[in-house]
C-alpha atoms as a PDB file:
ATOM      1  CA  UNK A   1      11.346  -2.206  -3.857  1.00  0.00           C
ATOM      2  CA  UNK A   2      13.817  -0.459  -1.545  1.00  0.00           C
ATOM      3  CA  UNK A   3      10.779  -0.051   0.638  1.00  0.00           C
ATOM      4  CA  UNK A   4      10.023  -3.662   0.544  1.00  0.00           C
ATOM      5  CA  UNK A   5      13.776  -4.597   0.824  1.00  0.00           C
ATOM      6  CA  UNK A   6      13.885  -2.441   4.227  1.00  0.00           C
ATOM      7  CA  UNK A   7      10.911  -4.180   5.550  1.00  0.00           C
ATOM      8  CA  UNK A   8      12.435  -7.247   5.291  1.00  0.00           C
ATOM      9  CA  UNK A   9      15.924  -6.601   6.994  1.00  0.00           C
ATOM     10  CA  UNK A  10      13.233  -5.550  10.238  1.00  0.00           C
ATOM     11  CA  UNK A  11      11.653  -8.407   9.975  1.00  0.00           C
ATOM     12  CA  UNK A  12      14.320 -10.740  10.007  1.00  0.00           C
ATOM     13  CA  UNK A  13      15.816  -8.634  12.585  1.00  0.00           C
ATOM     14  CA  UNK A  14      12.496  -8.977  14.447  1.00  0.00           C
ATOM     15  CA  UNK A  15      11.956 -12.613  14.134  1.00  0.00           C
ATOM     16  CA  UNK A  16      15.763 -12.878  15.406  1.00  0.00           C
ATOM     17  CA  UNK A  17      15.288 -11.139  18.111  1.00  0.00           C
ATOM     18  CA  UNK A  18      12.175 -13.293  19.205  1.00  0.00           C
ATOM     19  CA  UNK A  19      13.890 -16.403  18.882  1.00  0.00           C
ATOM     20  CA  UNK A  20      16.546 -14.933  21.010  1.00  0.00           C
ATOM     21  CA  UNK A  21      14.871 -13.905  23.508  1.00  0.00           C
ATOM     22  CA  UNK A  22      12.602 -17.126  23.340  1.00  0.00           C
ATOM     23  CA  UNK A  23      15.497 -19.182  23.780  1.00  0.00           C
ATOM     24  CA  UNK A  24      18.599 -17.467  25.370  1.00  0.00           C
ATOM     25  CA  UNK A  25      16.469 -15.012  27.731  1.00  0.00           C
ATOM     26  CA  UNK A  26      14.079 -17.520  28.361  1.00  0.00           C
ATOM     27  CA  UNK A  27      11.721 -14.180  28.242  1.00  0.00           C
ATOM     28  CA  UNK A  28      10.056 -13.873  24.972  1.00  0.00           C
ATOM     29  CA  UNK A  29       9.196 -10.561  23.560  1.00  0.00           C
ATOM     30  CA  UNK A  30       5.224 -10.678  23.245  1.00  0.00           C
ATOM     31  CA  UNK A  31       5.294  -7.904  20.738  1.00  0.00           C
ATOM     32  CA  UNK A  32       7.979  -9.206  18.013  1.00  0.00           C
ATOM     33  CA  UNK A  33       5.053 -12.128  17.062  1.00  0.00           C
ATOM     34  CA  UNK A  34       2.696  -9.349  16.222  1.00  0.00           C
ATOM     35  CA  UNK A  35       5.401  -7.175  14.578  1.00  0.00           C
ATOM     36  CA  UNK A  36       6.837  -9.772  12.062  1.00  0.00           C
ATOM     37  CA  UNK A  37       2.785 -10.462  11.225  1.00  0.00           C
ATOM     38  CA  UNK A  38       2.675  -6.666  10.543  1.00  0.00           C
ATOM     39  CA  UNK A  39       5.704  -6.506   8.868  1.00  0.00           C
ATOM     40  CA  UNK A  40       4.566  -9.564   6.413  1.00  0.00           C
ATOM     41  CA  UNK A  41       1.750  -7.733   5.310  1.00  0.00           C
ATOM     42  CA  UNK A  42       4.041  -4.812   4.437  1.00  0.00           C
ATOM     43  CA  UNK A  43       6.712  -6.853   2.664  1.00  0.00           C
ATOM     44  CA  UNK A  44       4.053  -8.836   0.578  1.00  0.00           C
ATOM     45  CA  UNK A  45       1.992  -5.863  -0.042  1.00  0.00           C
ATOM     46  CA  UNK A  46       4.706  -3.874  -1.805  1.00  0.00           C
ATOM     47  CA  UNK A  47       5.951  -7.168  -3.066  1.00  0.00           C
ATOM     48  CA  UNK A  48       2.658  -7.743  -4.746  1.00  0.00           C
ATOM     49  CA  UNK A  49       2.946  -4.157  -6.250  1.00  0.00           C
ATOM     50  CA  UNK A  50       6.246  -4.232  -7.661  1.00  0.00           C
ATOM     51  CA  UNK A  51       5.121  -7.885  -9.646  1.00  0.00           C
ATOM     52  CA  UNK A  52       2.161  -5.521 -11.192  1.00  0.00           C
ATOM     53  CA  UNK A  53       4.760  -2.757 -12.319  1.00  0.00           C
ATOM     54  CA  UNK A  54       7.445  -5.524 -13.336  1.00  0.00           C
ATOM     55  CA  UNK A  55       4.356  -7.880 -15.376  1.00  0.00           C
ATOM     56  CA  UNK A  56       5.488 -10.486 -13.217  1.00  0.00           C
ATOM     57  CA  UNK A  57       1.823 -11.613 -12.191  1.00  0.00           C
ATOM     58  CA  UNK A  58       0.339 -14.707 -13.508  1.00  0.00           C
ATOM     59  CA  UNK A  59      -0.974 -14.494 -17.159  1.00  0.00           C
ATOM     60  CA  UNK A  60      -1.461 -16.413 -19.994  1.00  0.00           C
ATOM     61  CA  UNK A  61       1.239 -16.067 -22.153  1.00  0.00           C
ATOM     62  CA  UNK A  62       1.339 -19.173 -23.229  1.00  0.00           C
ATOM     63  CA  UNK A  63      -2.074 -18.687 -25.233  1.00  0.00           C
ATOM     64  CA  UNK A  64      -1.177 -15.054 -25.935  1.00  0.00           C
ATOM     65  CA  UNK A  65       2.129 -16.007 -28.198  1.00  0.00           C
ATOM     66  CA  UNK A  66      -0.614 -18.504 -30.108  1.00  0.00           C
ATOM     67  CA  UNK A  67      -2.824 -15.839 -31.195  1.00  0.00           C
ATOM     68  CA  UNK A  68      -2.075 -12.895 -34.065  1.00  0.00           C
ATOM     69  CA  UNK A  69      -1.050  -9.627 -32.846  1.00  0.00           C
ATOM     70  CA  UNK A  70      -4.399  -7.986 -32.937  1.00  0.00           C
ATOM     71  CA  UNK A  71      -5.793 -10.372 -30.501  1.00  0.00           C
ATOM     72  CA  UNK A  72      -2.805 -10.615 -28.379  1.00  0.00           C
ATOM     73  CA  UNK A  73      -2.538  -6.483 -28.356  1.00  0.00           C
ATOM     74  CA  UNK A  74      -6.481  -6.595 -27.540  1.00  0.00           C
ATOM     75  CA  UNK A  75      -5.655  -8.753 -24.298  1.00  0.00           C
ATOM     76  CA  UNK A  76      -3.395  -7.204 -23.012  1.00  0.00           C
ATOM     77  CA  UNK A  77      -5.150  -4.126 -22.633  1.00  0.00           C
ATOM     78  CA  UNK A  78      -8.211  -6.551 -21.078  1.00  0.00           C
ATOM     79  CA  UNK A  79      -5.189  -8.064 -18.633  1.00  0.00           C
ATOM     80  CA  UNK A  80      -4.309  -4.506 -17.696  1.00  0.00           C
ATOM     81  CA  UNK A  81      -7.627  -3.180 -17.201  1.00  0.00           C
ATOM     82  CA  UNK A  82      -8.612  -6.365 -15.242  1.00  0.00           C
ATOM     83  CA  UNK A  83      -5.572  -5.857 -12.486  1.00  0.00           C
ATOM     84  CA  UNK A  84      -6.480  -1.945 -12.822  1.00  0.00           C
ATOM     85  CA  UNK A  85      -9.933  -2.862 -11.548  1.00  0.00           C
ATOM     86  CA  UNK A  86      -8.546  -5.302  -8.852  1.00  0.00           C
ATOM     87  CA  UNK A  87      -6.328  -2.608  -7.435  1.00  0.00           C
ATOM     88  CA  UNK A  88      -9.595  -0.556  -7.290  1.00  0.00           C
ATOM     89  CA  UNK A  89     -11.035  -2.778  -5.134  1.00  0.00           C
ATOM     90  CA  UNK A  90      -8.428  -3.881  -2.971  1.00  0.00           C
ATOM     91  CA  UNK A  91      -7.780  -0.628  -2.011  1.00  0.00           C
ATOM     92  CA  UNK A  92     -11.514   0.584  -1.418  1.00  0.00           C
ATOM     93  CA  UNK A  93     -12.401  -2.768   0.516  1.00  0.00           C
ATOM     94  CA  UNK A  94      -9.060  -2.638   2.673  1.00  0.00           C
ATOM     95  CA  UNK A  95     -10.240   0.719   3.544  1.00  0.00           C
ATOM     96  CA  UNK A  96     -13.077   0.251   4.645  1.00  0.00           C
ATOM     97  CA  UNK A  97     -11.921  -3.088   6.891  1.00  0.00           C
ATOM     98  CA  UNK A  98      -9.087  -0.595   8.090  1.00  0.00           C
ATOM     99  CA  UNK A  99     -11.430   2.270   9.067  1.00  0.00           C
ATOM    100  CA  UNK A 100     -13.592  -0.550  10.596  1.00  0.00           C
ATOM    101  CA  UNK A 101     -11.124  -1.813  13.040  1.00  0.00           C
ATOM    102  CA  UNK A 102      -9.333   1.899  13.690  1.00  0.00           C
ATOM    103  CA  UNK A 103     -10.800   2.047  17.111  1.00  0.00           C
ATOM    104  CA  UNK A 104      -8.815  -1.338  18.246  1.00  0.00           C
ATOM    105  CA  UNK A 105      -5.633  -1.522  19.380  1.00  0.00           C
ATOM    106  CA  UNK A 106      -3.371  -4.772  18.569  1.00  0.00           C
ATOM    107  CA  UNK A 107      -3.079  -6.426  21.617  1.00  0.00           C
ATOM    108  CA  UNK A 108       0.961  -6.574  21.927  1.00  0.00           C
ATOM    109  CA  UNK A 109       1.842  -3.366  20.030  1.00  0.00           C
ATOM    110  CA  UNK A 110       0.355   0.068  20.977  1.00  0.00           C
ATOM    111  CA  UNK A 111      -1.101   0.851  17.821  1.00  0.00           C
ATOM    112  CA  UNK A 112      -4.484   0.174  15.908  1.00  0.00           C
ATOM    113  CA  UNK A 113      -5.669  -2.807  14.470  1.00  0.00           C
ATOM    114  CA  UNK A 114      -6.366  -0.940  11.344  1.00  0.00           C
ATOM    115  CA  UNK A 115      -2.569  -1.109  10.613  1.00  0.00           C
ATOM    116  CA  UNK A 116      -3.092  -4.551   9.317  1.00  0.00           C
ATOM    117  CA  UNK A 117      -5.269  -3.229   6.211  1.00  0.00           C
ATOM    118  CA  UNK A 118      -2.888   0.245   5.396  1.00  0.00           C
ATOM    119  CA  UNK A 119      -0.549  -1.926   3.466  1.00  0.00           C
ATOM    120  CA  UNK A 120      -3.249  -3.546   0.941  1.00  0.00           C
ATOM    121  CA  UNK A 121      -4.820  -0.089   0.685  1.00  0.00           C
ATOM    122  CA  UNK A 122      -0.874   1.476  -0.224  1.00  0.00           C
ATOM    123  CA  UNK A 123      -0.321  -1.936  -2.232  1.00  0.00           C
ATOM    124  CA  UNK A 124      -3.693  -1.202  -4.429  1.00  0.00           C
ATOM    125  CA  UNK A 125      -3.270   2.491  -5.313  1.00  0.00           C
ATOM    126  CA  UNK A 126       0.225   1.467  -6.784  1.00  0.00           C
ATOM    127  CA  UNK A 127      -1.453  -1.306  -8.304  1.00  0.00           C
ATOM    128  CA  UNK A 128      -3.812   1.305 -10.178  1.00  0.00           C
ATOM    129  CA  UNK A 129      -1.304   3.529 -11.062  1.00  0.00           C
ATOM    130  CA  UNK A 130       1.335   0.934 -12.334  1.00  0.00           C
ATOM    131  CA  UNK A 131      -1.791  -0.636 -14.312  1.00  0.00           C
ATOM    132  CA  UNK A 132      -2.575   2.343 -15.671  1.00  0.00           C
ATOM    133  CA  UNK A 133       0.999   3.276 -16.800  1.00  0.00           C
ATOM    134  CA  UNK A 134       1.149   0.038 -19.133  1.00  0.00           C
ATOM    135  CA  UNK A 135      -2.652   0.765 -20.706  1.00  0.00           C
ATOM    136  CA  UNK A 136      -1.004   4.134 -21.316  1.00  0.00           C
ATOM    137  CA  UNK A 137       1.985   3.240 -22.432  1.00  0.00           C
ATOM    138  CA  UNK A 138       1.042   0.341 -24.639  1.00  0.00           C
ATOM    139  CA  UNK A 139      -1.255   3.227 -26.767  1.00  0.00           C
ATOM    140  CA  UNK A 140       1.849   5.212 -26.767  1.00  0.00           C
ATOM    141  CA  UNK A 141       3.309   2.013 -28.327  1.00  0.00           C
ATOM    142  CA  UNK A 142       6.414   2.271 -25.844  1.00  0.00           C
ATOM    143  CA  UNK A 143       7.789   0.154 -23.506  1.00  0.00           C
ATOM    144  CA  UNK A 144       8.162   0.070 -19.460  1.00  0.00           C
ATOM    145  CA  UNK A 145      11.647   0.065 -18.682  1.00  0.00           C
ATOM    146  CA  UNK A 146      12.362  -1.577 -15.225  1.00  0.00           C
ATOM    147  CA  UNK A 147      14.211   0.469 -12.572  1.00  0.00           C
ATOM    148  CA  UNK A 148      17.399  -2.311 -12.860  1.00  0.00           C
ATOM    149  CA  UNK A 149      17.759  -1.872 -16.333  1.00  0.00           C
END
């Protein structure tokens, strides 16, 4: 989160500094465009990660309070799997489109193309692990306690 948090202090500073320099230097920094697109991906990434270890991604809870324990225990552990398997994926596939593009520079920043894809590939191994921490510790039967509590 703190991670995420710092991310988004550059790119506000970032955008700011475009906008100034669009407007007030009449000179516009080519690179802050491609920076704040970076630093998106980054924000959102982590953002995405922190909503997997929080439970904050869409489910069905509606339907889940409906049904008896058994079932509702039982789905859970499909839910958790399910993102588990996602964060498999994301991460493998972002790899391989990162490793792809390595050899290609962005064309206002000096640094690789393949930049773009690191933060899915960070965002899905935290995905895995955080999924994997509620399987484990719903058949420990305790709870996650979020950092702000």
């Amino acid at each position: 989160m703190r991670l995420g948090i710092t991310g988004l202090i550059l790119l506000i500073a970032c955008v700011t500094w475009q906008v100034f320099g669009r407007y007030v230097l009449n000179n516009t920094p080519t690179w802050a465009e491609t920076l704040s697109l970076v630093l998106v991906l980054y924000v959102t990434m982590l953002g995405v990660a922190v909503g997997v270890r929080d439970a904050g991604h869409i489910g069905l809870e509606s339907l889940l309070v409906l049904a008896s324990e058994q079932v509702r225990r039982r789905m859970e552990y499909v839910i958790h799997a399910l993102v588990l398997v996602f964060g498999l994926v994301m991460f493998w596939q972002c790899l391989l489109l990162a490793k792809s593009v390595w050899n290609y520079a962005l064309p206002t920043l000096p640094i690789s193309e393949g930049w773009r894809y690191v933060p899915a590939c960070i965002a899905g191994v935290l995905i895995v692990m955080f999924s994997l921490e509620h399987i484990l510790n719903m058949a420990s039967g305790r709870e996650i306690e979020s950092p702000s509590s």
